[in-house]
C-alpha atoms as a PDB file:
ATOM      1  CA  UNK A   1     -70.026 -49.833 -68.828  1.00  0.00           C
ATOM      2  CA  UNK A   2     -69.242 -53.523 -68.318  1.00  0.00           C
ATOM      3  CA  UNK A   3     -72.089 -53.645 -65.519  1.00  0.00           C
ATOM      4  CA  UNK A   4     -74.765 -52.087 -67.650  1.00  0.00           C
ATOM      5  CA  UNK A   5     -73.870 -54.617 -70.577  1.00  0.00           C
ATOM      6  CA  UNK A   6     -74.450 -57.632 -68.116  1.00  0.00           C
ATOM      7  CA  UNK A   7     -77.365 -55.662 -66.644  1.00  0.00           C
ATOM      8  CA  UNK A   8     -79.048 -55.431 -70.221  1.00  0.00           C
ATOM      9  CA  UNK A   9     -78.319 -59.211 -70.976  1.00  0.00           C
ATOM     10  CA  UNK A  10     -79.924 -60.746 -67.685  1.00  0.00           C
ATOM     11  CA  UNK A  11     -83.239 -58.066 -68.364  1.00  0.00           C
ATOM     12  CA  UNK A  12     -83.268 -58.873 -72.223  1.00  0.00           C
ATOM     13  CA  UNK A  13     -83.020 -62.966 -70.702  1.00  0.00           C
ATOM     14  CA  UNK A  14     -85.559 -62.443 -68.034  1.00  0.00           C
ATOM     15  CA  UNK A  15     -88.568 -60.718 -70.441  1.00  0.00           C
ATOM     16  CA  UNK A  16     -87.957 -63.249 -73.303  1.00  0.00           C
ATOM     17  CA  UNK A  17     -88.413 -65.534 -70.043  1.00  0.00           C
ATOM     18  CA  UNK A  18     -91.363 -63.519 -68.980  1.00  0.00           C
ATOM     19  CA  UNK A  19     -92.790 -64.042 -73.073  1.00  0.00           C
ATOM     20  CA  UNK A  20     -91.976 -67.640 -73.336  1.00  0.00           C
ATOM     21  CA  UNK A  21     -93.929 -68.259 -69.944  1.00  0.00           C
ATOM     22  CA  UNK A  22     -96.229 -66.001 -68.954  1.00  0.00           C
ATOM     23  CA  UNK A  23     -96.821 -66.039 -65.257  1.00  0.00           C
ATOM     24  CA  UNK A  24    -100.269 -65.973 -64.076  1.00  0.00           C
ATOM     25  CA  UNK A  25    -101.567 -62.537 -62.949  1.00  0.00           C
ATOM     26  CA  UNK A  26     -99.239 -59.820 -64.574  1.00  0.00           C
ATOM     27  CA  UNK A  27     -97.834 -58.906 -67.785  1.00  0.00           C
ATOM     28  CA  UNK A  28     -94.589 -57.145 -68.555  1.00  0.00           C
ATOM     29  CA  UNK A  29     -92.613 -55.706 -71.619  1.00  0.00           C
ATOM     30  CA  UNK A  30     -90.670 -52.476 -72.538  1.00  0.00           C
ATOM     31  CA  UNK A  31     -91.636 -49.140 -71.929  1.00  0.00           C
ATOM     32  CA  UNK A  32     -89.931 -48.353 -75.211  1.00  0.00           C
ATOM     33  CA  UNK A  33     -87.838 -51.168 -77.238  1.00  0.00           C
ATOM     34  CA  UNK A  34     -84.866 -49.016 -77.056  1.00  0.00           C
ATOM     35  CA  UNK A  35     -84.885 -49.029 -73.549  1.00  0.00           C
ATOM     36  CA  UNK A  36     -84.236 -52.549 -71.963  1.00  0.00           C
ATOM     37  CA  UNK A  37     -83.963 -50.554 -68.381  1.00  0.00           C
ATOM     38  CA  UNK A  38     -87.626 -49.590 -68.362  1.00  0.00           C
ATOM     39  CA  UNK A  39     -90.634 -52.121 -67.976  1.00  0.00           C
ATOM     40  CA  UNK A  40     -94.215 -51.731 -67.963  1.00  0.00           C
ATOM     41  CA  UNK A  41     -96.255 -54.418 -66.269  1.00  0.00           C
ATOM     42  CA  UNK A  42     -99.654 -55.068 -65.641  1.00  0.00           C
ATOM     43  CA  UNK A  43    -100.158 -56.614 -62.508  1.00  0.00           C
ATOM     44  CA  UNK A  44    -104.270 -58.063 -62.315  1.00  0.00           C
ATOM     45  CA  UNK A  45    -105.818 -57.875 -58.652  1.00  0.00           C
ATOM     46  CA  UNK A  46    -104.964 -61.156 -57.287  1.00  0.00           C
ATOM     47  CA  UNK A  47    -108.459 -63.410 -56.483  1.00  0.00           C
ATOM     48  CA  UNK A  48    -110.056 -63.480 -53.317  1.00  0.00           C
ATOM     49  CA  UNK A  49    -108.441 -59.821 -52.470  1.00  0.00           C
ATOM     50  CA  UNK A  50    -109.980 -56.358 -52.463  1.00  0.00           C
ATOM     51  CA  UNK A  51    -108.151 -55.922 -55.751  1.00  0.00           C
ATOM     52  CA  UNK A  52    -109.474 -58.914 -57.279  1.00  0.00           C
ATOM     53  CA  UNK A  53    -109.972 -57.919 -61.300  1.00  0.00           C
ATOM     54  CA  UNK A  54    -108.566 -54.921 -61.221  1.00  0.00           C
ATOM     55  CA  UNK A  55    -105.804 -53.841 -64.017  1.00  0.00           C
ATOM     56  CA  UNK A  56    -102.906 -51.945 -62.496  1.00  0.00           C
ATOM     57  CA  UNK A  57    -100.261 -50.716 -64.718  1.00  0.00           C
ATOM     58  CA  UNK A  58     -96.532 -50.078 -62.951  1.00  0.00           C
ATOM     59  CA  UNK A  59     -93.210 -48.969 -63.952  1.00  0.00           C
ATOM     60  CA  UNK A  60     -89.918 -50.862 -63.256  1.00  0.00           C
ATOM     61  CA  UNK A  61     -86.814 -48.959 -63.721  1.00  0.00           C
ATOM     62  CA  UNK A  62     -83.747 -50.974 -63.231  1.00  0.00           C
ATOM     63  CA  UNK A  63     -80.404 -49.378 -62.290  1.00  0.00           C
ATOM     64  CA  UNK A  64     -77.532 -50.073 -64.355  1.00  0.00           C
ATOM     65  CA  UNK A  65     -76.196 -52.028 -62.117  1.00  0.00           C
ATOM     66  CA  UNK A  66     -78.865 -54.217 -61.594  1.00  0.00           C
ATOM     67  CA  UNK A  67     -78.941 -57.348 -60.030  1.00  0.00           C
ATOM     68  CA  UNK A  68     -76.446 -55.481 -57.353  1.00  0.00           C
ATOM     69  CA  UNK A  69     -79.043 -53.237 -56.777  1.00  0.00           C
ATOM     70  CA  UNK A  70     -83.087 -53.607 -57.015  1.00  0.00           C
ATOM     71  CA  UNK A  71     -85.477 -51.636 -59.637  1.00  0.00           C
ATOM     72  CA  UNK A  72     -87.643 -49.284 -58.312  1.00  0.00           C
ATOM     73  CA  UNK A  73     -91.405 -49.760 -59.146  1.00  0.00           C
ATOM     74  CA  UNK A  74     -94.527 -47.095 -59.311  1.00  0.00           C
ATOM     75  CA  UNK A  75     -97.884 -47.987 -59.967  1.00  0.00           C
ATOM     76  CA  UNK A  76     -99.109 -45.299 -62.981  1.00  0.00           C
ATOM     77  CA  UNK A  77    -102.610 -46.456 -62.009  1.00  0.00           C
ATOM     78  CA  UNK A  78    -104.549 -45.198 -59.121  1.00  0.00           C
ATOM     79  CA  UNK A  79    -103.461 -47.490 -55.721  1.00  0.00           C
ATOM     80  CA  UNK A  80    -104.917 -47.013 -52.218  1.00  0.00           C
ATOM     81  CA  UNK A  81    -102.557 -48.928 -50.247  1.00  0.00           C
ATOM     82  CA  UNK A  82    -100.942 -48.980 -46.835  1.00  0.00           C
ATOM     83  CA  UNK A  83     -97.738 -50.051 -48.575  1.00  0.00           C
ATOM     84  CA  UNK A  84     -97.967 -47.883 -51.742  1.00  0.00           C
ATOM     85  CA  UNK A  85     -96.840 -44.269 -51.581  1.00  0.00           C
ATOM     86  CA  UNK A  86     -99.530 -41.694 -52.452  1.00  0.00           C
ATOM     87  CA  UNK A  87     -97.165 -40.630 -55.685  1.00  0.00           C
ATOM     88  CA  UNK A  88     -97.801 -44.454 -56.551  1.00  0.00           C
ATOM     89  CA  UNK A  89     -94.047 -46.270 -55.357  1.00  0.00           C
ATOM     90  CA  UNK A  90     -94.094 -49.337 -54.328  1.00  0.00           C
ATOM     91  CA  UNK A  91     -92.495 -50.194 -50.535  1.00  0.00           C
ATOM     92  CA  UNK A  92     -91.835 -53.832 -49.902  1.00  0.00           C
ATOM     93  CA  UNK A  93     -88.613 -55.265 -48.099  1.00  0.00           C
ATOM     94  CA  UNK A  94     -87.050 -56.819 -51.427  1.00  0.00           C
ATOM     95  CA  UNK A  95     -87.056 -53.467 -53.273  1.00  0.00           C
ATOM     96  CA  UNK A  96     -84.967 -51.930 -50.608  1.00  0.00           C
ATOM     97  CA  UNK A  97     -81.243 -51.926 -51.076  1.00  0.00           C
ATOM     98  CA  UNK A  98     -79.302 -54.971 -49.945  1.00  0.00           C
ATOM     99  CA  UNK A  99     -77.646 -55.215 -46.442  1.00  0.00           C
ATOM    100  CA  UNK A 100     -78.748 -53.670 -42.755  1.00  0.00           C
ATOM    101  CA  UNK A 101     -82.054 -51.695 -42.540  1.00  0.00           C
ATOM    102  CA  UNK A 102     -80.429 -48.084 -40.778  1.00  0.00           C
ATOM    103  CA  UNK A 103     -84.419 -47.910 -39.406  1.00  0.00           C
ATOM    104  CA  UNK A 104     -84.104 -51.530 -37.726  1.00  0.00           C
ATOM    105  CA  UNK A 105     -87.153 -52.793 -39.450  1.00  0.00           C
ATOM    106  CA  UNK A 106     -86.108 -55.418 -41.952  1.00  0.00           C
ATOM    107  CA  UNK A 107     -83.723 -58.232 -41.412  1.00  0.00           C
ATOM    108  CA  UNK A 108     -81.258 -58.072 -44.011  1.00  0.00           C
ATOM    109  CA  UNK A 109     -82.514 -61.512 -45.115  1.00  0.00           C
ATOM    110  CA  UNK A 110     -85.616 -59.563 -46.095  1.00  0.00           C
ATOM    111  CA  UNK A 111     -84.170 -57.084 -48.444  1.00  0.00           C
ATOM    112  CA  UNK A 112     -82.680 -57.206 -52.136  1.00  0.00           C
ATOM    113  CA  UNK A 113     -80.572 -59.911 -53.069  1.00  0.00           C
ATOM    114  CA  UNK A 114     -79.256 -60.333 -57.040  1.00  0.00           C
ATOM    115  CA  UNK A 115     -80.991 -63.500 -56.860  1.00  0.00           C
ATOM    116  CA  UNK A 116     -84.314 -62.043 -57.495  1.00  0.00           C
ATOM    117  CA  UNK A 117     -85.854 -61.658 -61.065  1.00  0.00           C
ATOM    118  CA  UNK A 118     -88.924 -59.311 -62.345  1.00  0.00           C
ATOM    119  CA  UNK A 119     -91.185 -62.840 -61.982  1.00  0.00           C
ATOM    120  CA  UNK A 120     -90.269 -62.619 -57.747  1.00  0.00           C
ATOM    121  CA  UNK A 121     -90.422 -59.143 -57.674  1.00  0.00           C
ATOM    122  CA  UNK A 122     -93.675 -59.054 -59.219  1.00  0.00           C
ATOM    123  CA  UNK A 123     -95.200 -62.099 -57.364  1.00  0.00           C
ATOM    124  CA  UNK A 124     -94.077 -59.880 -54.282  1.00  0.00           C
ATOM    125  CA  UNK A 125     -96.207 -57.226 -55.364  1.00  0.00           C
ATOM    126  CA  UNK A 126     -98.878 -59.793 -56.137  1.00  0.00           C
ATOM    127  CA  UNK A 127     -98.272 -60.862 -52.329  1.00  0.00           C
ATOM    128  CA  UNK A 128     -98.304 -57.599 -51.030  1.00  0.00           C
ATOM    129  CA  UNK A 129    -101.751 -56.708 -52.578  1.00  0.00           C
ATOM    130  CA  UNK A 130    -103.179 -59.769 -50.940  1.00  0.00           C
ATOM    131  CA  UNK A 131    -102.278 -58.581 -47.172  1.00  0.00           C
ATOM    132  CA  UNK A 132    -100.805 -54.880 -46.325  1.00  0.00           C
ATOM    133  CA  UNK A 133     -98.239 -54.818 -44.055  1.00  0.00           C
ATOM    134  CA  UNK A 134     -99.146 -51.368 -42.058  1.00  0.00           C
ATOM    135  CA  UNK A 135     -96.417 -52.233 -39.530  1.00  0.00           C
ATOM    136  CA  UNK A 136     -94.195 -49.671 -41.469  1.00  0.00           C
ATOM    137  CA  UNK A 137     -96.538 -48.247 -43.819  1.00  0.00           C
ATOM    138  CA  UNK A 138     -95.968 -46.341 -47.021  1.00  0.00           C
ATOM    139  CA  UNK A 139     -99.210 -44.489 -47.513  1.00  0.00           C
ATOM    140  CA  UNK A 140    -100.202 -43.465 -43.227  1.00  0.00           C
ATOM    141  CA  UNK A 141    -103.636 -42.139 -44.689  1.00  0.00           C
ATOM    142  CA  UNK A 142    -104.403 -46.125 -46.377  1.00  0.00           C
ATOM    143  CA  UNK A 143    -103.303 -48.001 -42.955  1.00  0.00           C
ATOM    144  CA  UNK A 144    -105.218 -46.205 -40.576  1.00  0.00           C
ATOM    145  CA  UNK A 145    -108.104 -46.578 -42.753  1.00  0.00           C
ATOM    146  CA  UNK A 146    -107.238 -49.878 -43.340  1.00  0.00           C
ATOM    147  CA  UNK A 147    -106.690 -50.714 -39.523  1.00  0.00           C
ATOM    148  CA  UNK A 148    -109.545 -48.133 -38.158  1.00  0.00           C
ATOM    149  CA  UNK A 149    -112.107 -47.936 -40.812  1.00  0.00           C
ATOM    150  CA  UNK A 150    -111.902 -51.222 -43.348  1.00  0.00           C
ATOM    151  CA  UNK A 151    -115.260 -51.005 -44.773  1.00  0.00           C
ATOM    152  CA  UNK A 152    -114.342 -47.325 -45.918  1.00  0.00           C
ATOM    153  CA  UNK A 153    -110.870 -49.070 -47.348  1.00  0.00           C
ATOM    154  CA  UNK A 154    -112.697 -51.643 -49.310  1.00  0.00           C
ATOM    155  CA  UNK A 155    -115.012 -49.272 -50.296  1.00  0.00           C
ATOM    156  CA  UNK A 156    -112.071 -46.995 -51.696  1.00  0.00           C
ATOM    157  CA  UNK A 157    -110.524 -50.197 -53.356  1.00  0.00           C
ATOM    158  CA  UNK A 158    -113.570 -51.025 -54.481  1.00  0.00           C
ATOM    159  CA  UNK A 159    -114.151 -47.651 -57.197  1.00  0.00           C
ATOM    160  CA  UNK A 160    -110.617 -48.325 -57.742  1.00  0.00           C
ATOM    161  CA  UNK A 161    -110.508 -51.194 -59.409  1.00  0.00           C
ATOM    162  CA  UNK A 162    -114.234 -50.608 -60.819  1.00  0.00           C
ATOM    163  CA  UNK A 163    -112.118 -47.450 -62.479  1.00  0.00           C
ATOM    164  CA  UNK A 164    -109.108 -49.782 -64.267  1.00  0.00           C
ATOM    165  CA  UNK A 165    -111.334 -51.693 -65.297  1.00  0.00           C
ATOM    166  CA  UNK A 166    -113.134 -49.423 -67.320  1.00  0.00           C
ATOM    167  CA  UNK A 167    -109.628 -48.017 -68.309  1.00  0.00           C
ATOM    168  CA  UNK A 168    -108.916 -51.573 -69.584  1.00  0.00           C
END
């Protein structure tokens, strides 16, 4: 129970963080107040990307024993991306438990540390909108579009975020 306390006190410090200064591009707050384990954040398409203006809302559930252990995060709006899976998680390196990848594709350097905040895991996501990794791709479908046919990709992207931002 100890771990969840200290859990809830470094996630009630980061969002009054996140409210005192806002980091460009995303928003976050609760899910429901009563529930300091469960964020929603709006992440906006980062400029000069396929995803540029587009609103994408996302879940972050934290484990009770976070740092030790990262959050998991799924987009709730529509995503067409090499490293998004079709049910909308999110697959980058930091979000994957800390230590040696059993697949051999990450360093361990790479993957979750308790050093990281929402604000890092977030700009991540930021990052990872601006270039796909399909080296070890989420979504198969989105990175062989996105290596083999790109115009259909940004196409795809395109009605995407022309959708959430009439959702907005």
């Amino acid at each position: 129970m100890a771990g969840a306390t200290q859990a809830s006190l470094l996630l009630q410090k980061q969002l009054k963080d996140l409210t005192r200064s806002p980091v460009d591009g995303f928003s976050a707050g609760l899910v429901d107040d009563s529930n300091i384990f469960e964020w929603s954040v709006t992440i906006i398409g980062p400029p000069d990307t396929l995803y540029d203006g587009g609103y994408f809302n996302a879940v972050m559930t934290f484990p009770a024993n976070y740092p030790n252990s990262p959050p998991s995060v799924k987009f709730i709006s529509e995503m067409w991306h090499p490293n998004v899976y079709p049910d909308g998680r999110v697959c980058i390196s930091i979000l994957h438990a800390p230590g040696e990848d059993p697949n051999g594709y990450e360093l361990a350097s790479e993957r979750w540390t308790p050093v990281h905040t929402v604000e890092s895991i977030v700009l991540s996501i930021i990052s990872m909108l601006s270039s796909p990794n399909d080296e070890s791709p989420a979504n198969i479908e989105a990175a062989k579009e996105w290596r083999e046919r790109r115009d259909e990709f940004k196409k795809k992207v395109s009605r995407i975020v022309r959708r959430s931002q009439e959702i907005f």
